[in-house]
Protein backbone atom coordinates (compact mmCIF):
# COMPACT_ATOMS: atom_id res chain seq x y z
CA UNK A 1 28.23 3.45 1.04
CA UNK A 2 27.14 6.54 2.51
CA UNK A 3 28.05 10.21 1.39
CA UNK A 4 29.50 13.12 3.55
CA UNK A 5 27.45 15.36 5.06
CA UNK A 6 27.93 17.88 2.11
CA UNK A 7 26.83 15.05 -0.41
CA UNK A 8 29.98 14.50 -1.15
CA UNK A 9 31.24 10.60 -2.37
CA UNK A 10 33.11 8.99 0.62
CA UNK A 11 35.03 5.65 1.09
CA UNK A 12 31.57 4.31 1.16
CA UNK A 13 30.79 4.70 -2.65
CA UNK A 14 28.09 2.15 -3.73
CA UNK A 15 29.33 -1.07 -5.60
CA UNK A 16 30.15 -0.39 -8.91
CA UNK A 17 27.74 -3.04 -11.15
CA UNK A 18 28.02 -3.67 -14.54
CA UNK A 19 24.06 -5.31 -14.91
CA UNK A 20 24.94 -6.55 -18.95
CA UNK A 21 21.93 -4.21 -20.38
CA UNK A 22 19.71 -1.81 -19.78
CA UNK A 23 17.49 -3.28 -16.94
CA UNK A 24 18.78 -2.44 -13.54
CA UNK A 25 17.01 -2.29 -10.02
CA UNK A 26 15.98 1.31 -10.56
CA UNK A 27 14.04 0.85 -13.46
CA UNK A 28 12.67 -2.51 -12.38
CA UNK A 29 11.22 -1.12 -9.34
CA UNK A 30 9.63 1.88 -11.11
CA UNK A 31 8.20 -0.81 -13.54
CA UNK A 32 6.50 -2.74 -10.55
CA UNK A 33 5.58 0.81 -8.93
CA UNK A 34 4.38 1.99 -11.67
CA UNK A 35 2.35 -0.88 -12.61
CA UNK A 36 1.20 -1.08 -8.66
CA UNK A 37 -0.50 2.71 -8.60
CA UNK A 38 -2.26 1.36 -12.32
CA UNK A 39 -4.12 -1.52 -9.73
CA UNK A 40 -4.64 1.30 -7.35
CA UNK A 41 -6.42 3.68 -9.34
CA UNK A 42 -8.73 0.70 -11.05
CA UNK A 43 -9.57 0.45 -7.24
CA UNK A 44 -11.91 3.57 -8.05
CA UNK A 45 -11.86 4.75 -11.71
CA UNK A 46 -14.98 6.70 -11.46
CA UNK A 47 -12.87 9.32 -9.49
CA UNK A 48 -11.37 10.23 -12.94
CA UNK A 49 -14.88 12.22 -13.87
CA UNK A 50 -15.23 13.91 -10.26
CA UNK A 51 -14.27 16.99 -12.18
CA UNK A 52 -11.64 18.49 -8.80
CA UNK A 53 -8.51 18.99 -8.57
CA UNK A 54 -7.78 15.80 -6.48
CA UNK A 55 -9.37 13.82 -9.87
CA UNK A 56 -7.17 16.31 -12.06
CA UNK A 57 -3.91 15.06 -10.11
CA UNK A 58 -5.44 11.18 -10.53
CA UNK A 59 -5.43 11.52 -14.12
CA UNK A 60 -2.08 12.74 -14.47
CA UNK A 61 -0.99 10.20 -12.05
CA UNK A 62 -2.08 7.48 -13.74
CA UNK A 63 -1.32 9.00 -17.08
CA UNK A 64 2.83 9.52 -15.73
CA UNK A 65 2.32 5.38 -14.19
CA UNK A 66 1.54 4.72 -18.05
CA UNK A 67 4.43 7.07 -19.52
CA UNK A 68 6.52 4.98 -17.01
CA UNK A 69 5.42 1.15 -18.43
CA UNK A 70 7.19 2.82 -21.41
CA UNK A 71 10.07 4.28 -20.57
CA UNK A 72 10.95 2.63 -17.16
CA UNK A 73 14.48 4.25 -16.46
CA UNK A 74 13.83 7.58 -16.61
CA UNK A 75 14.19 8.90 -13.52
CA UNK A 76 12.59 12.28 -14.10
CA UNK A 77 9.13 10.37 -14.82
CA UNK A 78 9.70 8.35 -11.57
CA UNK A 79 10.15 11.82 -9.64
CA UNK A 80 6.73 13.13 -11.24
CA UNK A 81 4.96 10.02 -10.63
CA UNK A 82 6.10 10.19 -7.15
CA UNK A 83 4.99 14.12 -6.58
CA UNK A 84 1.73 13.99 -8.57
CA UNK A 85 0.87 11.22 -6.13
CA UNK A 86 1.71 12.97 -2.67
CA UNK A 87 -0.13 16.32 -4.29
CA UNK A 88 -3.25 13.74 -5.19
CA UNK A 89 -3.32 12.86 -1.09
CA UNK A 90 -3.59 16.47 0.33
CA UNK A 91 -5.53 17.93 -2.71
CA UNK A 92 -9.14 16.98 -1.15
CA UNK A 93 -10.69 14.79 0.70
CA UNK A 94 -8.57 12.39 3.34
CA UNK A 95 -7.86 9.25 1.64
CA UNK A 96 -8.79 6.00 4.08
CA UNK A 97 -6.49 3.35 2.49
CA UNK A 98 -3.59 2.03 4.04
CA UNK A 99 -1.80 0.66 0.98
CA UNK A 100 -2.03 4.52 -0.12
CA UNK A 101 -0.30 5.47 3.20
CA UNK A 102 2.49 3.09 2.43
CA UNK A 103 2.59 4.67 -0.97
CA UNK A 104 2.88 7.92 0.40
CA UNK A 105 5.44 7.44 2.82
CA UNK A 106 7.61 5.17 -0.01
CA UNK A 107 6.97 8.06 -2.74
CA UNK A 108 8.33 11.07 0.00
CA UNK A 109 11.21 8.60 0.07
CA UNK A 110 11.86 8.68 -3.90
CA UNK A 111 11.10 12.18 -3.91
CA UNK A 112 13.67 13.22 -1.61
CA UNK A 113 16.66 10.95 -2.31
CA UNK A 114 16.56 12.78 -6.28
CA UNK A 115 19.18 15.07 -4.93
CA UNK A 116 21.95 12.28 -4.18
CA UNK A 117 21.10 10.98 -8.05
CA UNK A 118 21.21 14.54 -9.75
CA UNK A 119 24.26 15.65 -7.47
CA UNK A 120 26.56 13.04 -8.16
CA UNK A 121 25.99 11.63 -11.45
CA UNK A 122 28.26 14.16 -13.10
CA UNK A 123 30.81 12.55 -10.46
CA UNK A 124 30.50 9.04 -10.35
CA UNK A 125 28.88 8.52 -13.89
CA UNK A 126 25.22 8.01 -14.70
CA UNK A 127 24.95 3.90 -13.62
CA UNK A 128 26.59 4.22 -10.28
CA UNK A 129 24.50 7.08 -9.39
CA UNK A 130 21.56 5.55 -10.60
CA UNK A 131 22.00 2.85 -8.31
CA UNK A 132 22.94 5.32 -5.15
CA UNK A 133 19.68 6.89 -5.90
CA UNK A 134 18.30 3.31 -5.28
CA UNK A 135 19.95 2.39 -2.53
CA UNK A 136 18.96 5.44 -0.74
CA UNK A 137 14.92 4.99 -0.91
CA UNK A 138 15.05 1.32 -1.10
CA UNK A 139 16.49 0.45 2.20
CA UNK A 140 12.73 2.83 3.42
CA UNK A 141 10.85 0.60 1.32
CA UNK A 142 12.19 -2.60 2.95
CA UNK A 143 11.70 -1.59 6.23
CA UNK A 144 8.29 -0.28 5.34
CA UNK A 145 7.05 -4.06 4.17
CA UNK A 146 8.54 -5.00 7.87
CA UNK A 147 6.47 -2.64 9.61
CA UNK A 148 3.74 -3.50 7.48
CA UNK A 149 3.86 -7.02 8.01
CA UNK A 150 4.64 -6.61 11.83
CA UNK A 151 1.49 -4.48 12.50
CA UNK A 152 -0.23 -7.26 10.47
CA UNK A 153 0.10 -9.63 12.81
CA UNK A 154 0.55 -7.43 15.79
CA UNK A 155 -3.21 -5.46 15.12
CA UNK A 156 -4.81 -9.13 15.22
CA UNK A 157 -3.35 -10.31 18.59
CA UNK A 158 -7.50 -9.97 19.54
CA UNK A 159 -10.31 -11.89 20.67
CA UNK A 160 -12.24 -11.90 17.64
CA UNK A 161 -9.89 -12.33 15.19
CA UNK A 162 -9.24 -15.72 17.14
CA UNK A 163 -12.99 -16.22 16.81
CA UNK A 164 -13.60 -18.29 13.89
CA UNK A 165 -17.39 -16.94 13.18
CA UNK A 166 -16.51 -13.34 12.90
CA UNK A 167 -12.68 -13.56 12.14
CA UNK A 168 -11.29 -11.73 8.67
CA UNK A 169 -8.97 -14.91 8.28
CA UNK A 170 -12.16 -17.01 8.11
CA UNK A 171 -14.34 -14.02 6.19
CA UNK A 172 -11.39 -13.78 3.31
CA UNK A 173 -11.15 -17.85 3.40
CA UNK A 174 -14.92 -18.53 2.65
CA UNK A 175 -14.26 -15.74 -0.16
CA UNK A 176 -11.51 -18.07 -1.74
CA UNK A 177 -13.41 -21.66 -0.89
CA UNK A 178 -17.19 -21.47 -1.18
CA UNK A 179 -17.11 -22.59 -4.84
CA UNK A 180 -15.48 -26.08 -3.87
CA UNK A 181 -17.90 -26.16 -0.74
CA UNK A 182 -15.43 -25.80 1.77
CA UNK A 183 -16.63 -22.06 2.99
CA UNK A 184 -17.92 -24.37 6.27
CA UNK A 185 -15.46 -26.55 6.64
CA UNK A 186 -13.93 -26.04 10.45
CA UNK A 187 -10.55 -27.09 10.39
CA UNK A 188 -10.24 -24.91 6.91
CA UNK A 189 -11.50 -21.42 9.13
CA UNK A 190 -9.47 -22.47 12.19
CA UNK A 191 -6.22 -23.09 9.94
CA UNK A 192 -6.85 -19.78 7.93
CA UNK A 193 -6.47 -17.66 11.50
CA UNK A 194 -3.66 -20.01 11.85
CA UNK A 195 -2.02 -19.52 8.58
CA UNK A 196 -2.26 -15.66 8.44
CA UNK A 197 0.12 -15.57 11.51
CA UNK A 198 2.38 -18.06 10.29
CA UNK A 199 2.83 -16.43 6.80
CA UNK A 200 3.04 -13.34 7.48
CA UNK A 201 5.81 -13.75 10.30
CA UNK A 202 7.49 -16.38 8.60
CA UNK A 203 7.69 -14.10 5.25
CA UNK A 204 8.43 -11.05 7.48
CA UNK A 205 11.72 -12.43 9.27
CA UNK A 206 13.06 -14.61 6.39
CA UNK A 207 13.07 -11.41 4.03
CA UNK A 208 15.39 -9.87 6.47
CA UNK A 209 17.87 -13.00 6.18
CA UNK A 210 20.43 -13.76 2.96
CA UNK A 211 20.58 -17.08 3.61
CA UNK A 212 16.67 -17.76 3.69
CA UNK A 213 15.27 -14.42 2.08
CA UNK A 214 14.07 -16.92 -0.91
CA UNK A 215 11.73 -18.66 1.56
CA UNK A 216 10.42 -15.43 2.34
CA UNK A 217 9.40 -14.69 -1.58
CA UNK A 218 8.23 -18.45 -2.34
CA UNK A 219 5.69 -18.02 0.47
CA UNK A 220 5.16 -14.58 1.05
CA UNK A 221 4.40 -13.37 -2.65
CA UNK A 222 1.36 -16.65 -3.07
CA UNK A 223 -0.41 -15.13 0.27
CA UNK A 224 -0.71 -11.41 -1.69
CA UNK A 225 -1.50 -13.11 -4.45
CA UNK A 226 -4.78 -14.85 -3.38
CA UNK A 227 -6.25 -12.25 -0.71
CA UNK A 228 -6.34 -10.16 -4.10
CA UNK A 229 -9.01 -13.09 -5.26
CA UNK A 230 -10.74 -13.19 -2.31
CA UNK A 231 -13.16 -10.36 -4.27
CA UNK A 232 -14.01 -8.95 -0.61
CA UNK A 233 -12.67 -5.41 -1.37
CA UNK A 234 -10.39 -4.41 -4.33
CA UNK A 235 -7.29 -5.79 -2.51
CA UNK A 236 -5.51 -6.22 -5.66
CA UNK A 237 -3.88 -2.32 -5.09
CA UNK A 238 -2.58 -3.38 -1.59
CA UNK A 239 -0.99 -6.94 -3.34
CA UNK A 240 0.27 -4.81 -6.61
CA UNK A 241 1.66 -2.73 -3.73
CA UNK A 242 3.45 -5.69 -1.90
CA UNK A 243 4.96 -6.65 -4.80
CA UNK A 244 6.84 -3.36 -5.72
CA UNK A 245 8.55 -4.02 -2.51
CA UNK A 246 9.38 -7.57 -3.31
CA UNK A 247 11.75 -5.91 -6.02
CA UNK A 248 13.27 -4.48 -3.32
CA UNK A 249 14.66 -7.08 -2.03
CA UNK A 250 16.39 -9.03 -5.00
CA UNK A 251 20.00 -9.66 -5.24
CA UNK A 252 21.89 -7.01 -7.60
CA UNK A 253 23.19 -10.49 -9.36
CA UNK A 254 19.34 -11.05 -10.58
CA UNK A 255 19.43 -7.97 -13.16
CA UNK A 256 22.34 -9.85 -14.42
CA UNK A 257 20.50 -12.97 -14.93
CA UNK A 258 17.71 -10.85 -15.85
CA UNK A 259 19.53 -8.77 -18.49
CA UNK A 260 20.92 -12.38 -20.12
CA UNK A 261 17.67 -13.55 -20.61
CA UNK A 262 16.77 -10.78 -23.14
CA UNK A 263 20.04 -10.61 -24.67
CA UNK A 264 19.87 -14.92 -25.04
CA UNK A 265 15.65 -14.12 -26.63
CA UNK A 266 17.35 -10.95 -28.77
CA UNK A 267 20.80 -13.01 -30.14
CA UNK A 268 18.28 -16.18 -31.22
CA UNK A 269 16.08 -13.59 -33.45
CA UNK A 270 18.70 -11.46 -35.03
CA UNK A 271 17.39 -8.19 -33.69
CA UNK A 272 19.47 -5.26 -32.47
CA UNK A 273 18.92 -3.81 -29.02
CA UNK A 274 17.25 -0.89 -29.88
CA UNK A 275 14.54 -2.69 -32.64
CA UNK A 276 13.76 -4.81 -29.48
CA UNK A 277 13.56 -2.08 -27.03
CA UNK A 278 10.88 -0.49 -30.00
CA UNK A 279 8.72 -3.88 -30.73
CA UNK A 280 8.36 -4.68 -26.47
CA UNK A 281 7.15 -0.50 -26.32
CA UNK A 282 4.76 -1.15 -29.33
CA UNK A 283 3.54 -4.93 -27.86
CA UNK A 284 2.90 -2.95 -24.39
CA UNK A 285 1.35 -0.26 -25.77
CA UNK A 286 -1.51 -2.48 -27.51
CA UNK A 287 -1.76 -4.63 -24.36
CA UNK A 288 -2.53 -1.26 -22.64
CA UNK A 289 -4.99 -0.23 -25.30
CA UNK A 290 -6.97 -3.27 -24.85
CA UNK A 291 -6.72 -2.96 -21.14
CA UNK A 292 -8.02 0.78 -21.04
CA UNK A 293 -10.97 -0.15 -23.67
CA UNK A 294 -11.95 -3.16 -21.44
CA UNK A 295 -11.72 -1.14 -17.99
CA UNK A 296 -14.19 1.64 -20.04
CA UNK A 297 -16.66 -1.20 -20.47
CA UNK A 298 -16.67 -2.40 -17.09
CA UNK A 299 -17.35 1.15 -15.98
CA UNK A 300 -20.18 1.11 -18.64
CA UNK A 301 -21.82 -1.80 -17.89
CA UNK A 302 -20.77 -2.77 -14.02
CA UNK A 303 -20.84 -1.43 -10.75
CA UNK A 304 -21.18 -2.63 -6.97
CA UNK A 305 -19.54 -5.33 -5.15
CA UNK A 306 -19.19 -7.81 -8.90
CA UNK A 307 -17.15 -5.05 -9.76
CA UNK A 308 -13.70 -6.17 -8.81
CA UNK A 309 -14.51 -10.24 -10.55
CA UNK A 310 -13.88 -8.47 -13.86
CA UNK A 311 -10.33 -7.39 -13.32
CA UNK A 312 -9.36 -10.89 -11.93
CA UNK A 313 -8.27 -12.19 -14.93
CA UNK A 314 -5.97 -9.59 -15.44
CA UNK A 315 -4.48 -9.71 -11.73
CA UNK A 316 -3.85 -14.01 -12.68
CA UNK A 317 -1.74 -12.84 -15.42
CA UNK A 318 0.26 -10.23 -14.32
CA UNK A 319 0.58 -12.56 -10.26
CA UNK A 320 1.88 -15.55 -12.47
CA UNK A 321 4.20 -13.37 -14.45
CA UNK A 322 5.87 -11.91 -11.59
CA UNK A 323 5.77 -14.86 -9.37
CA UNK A 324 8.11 -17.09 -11.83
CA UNK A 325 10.01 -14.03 -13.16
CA UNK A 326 10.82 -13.15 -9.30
CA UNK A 327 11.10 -16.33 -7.81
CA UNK A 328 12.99 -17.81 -10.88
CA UNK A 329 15.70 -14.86 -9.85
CA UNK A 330 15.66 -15.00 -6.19
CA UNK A 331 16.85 -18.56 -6.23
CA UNK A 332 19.32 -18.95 -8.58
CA UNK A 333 21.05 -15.47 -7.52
CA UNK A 334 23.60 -14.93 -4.70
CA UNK A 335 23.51 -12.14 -2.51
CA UNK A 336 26.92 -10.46 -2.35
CA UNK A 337 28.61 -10.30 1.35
CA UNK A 338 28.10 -5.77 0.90
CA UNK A 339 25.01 -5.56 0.02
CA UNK A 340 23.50 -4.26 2.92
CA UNK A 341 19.64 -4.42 2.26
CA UNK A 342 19.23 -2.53 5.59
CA UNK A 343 21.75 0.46 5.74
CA UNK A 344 20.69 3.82 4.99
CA UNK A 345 23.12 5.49 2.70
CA UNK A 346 21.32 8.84 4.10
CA UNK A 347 21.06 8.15 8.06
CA UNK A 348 17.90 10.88 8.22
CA UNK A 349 15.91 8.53 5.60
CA UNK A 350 15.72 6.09 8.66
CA UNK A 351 12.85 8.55 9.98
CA UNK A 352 10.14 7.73 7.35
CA UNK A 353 10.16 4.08 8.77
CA UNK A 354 10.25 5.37 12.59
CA UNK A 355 6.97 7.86 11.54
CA UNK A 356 5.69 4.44 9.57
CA UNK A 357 5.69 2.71 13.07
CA UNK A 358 4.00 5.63 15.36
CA UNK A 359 1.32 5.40 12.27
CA UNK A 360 0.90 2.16 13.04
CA UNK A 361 0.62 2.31 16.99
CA UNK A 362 -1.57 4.86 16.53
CA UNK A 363 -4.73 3.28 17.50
CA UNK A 364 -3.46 2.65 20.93
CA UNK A 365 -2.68 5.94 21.65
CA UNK A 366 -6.18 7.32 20.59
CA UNK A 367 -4.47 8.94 17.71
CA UNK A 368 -6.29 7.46 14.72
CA UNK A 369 -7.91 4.28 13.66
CA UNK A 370 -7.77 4.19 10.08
CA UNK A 371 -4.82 4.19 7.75
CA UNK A 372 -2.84 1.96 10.86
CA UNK A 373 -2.36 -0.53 8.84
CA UNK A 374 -5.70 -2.57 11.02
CA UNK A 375 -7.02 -3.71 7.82
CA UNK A 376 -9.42 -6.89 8.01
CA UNK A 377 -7.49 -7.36 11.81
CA UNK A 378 -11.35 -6.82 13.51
CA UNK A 379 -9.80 -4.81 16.10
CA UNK A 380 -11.54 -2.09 18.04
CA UNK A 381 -9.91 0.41 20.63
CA UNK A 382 -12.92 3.28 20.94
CA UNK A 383 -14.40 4.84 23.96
CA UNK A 384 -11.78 3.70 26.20
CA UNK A 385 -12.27 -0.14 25.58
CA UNK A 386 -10.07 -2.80 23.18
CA UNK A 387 -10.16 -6.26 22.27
CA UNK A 388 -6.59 -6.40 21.81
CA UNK A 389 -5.10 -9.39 23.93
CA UNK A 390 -2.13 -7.45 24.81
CA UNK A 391 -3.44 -4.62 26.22
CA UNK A 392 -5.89 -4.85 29.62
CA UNK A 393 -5.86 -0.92 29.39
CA UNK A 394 -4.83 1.21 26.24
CA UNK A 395 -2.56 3.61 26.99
CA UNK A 396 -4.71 6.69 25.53
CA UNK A 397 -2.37 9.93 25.16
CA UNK A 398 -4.78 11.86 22.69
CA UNK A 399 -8.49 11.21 23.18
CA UNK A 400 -10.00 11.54 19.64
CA UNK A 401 -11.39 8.29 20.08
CA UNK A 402 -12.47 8.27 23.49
CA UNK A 403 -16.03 9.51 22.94
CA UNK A 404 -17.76 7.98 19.59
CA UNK A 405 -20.87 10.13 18.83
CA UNK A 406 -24.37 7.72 17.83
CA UNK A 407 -26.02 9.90 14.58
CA UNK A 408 -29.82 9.50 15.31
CA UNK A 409 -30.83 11.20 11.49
CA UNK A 410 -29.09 14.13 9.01
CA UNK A 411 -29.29 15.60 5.98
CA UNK A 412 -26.05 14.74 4.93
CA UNK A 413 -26.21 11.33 2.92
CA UNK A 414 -22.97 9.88 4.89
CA UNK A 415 -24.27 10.70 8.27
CA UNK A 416 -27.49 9.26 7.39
CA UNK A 417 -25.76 6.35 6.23
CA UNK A 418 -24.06 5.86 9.56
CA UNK A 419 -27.28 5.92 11.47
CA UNK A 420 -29.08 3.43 9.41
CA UNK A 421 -26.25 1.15 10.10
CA UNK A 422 -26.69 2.07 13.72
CA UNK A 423 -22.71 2.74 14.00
CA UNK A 424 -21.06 5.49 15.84
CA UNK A 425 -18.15 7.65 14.27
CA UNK A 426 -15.69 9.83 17.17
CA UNK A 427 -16.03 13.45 16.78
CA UNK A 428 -13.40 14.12 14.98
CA UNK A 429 -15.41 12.37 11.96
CA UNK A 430 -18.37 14.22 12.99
CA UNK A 431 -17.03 17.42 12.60
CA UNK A 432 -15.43 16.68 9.06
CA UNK A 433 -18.33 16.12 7.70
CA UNK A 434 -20.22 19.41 9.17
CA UNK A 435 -17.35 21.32 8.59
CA UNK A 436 -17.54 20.51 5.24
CA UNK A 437 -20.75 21.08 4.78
CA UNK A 438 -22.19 24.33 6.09
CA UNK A 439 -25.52 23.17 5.45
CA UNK A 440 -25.63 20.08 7.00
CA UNK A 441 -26.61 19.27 10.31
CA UNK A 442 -27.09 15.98 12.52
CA UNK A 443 -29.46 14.80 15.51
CA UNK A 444 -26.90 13.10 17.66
CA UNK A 445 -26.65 11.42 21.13
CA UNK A 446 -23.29 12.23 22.68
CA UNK A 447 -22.31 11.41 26.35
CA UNK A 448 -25.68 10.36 27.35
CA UNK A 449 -27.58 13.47 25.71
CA UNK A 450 -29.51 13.75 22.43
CA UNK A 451 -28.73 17.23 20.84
CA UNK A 452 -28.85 18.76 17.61
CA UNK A 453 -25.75 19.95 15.92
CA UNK A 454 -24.23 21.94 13.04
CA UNK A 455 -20.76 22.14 13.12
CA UNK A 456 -19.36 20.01 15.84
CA UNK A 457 -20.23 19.06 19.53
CA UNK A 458 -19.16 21.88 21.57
CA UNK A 459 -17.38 23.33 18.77
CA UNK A 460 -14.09 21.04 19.81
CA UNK A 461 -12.98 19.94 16.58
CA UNK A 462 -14.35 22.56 14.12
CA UNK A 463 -11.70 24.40 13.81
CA UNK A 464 -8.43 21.71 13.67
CA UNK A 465 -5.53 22.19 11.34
CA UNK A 466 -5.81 21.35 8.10
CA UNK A 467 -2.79 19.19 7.94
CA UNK A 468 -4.46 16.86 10.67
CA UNK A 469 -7.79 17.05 8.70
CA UNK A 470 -5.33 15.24 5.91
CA UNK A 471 -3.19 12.98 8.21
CA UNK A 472 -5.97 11.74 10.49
CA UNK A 473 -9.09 8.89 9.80
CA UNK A 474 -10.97 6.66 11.93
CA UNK A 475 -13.40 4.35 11.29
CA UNK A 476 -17.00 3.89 12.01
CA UNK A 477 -17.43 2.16 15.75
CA UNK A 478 -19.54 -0.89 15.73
CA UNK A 479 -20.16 -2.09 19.27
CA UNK A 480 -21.75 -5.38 18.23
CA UNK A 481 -20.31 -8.15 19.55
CA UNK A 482 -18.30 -10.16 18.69
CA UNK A 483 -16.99 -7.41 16.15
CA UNK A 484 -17.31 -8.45 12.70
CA UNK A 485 -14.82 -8.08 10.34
CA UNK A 486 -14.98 -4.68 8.51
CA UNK A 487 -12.47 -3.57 6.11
């Protein structure tokens, strides 16, 4: 229930849960979180030996994600994970992920609802407050998998993503099915296009339902699984993501259920809380041991696209783990008449989700491209032209993206790597690059003109904030057609 404006407790106290032992939704979730920024950061280990500050905040982000495997309720270790990963994003270079953006957004969340947990625990004791602290990011995180999953299928309303030879559906199907054959097959590439919609809308609305919110796990939680075999790019971090937010949605009844399953395994061995607590820590810790020394000899010995097979067997385990864990709970726990999954506690949290869904619509608005949560949707809305079904014109209220620059040849490697792909990049792009690189400079054609350049075409982005230099990506602009599917 939600507190006076001083932060006071009101009528609206949360429900006062006794969970039977020491695992309760906080320190679930921060288990999952934790273990779903460990997937992101074996997205790119080699980042860890950049020798910069945003590598020195990676390292101590993943070191506090480790700390956290260990000691999953404290909350001060959730706080630092959650701060050591927002510094990471504005320490260098823009990050173009949109699982990370979700993290962000998510992490400001936790960050920020520390003060109702640290304010009121002396009043309300230590559990209750614990779970106000909860309630007050997790009803953010919920809405955040909605938006996500809505701009999922909303992004792919285009003409080719219905088009079965360029379509992602049909790119991350022959991924999963060319070892049986079946990469060919026609009805198989017509029913993945099909199947992406269903899922994801069916998950997306039966979440948001008591009643049917198990349907919504059972089907929802298999999808993330298997795009993160597809191999196609290291989509295990976006999955890992997903299911952190799964958590989010399970019945405060399950971490009673959950609780009585180690106190059932702890009573039939004799062992006292506290020796079990110490032998799990000990177990995890050599599980992590062997993990770090086998990622080290990956690094050593692999690189390039094969990269991502090797950490497959890893992502089985810990999918099958969670899947019968989670689904196990979600369907033989009730959901209690108050719990309200989708009241904010703290009315202004409800405007992370609201700046979550002008992210999103960004791309229409000429805003940004990247980070919109368009992954593998192959849509394209540059130089004043979409493929988007829904829109016959897009209503442009920015133009960053209304003039993509071709690079003809550069000394800087990434430019050069865009003109050997023949791609264009907007100017915003172009001028990131040569702004960040006083010595480099590009042979560009730009509105019909061929010109050479060394900071940015007519000096109109050279000089933009720095917070939009952070906030604001777009992607390379391929104008073959039909668009292939890019990440």
């Amino acid at each position: 229930m939600p507190l006076t404006p001083a932060g006071r407790i009101s009528a609206g106290t949360p429900i006062r849960t006794s969970y039977g032992g020491p695992i309760d939704p906080l320190s679930a979730f921060a288990f999952v979180w934790a273990t779903a920024i460990l997937f992101h950061w074996l997205q790119q280990p080699f980042q860890f030996l950049d020798m910069t500050v945003q590598s020195y905040f990676a390292i101590v982000n993943a070191a506090i994600a480790l700390a956290i495997l260990l000691r999953p309720r404290s909350v001060i270790l959730l706080l630092l994970l959650a701060a050591t990963q927002v510094i990471h994003w504005f320490a260098d270079k823009p990050i173009p992920s949109n699982h990370y953006i979700m993290m962000m957004f998510l992490d400001v969340a936790v960050f920020l609802a520390a003060y109702v947990y640290y304010y009121n625990r002396d009043k309300m004791g230590q559990q209750q407050a614990r779970d106000l602290f909860y309630d007050t990011f997790a009803s953010t995180g919920r809405y955040l998998l909605l938006v996500m999953y809505f701009y999922g299928i909303f992004h792919k309303i285009n003409t080719d993503f219905l088009d079965p030879r360029v379509s992602c559906a049909v790119v991350l199907y022959e991924r999963l099915t060319w070892f049986v054959g079946l990469d060919g097959w026609g009805f198989g590439r017509w029913g993945a296009i099909v199947a992406t919609f269903v899922i994801e809308g069916v998950a997306m609305v039966m979440l948001f339902t008591k009643r049917w919110k198990a349907i919504g796990f059972i089907i929802g939680i298999p999808f993330h699984t298997l795009i993160g075999f597809t191999g196609y790019a290291f989509y295990m971090d976006f999955s890992a993501l997903v299911y952190a937010l799964y958590v989010l949605f399970l019945p405060r009844e399950a971490y009673g259920k959950l609780n009585g399953w180690v106190e059932a395994f702890r009573s039939a061995r004799g062992l006292s809380l506290d020796r079990l607590a110490s032998l799990a820590r000990r177990g995890l810790a050599v599980l992590l041991a062997v993990f770090g020394a086998y990622t080290a000899a990956v690094m050593l010995t692999s690189s390039g696209p094969y990269y991502v097979y090797y950490f497959m067997p890893w992502w089985a385990v810990y999918s099958a783990i969670f899947y019968v864990v989670v689904i196990r709970l979600v369907v033989t726990s009730r959901y209690r008449p108050e719990e309200h999954f989708f009241a904010f506690p703290r009315k202004a949290f409800l405007l992370l989700p609201i700046l979550f869904t002008i992210n999103g619509f960004a791309p229409y608005i000429g805003l940004k491209t990247g980070q919109a949560i368009t992954m593998f949707s192959n849509l394209h809305v540059e130089g004043g032209e979409t493929n988007h079904l829904l829109f016959p014109r897009l209503p442009y209220l920015f133009d960053y993206t209304a003039k993509p620059v071709r690079v003809l040849a550069s000394n800087d490697p990434e430019l050069q790597e865009y003109a050997e792909k023949h791609v264009e990049i907007v100017e915003f792009e172009l001028a990131r690059h040569l702004d960040n690189d006083p010595g480099a400079f590009a042979l560009v054609e730009w509105q019909g003109e061929t010109m050479t350049v060394s900071r940015s075409i007519e000096d109109s982005y050279a000089r933009q904030p720095w917070f939009l230099k952070k906030i604001l990506f777009f992607k390379p602009v391929d104008w073959v057609r039909p668009k292939a599917c890019t990440h």
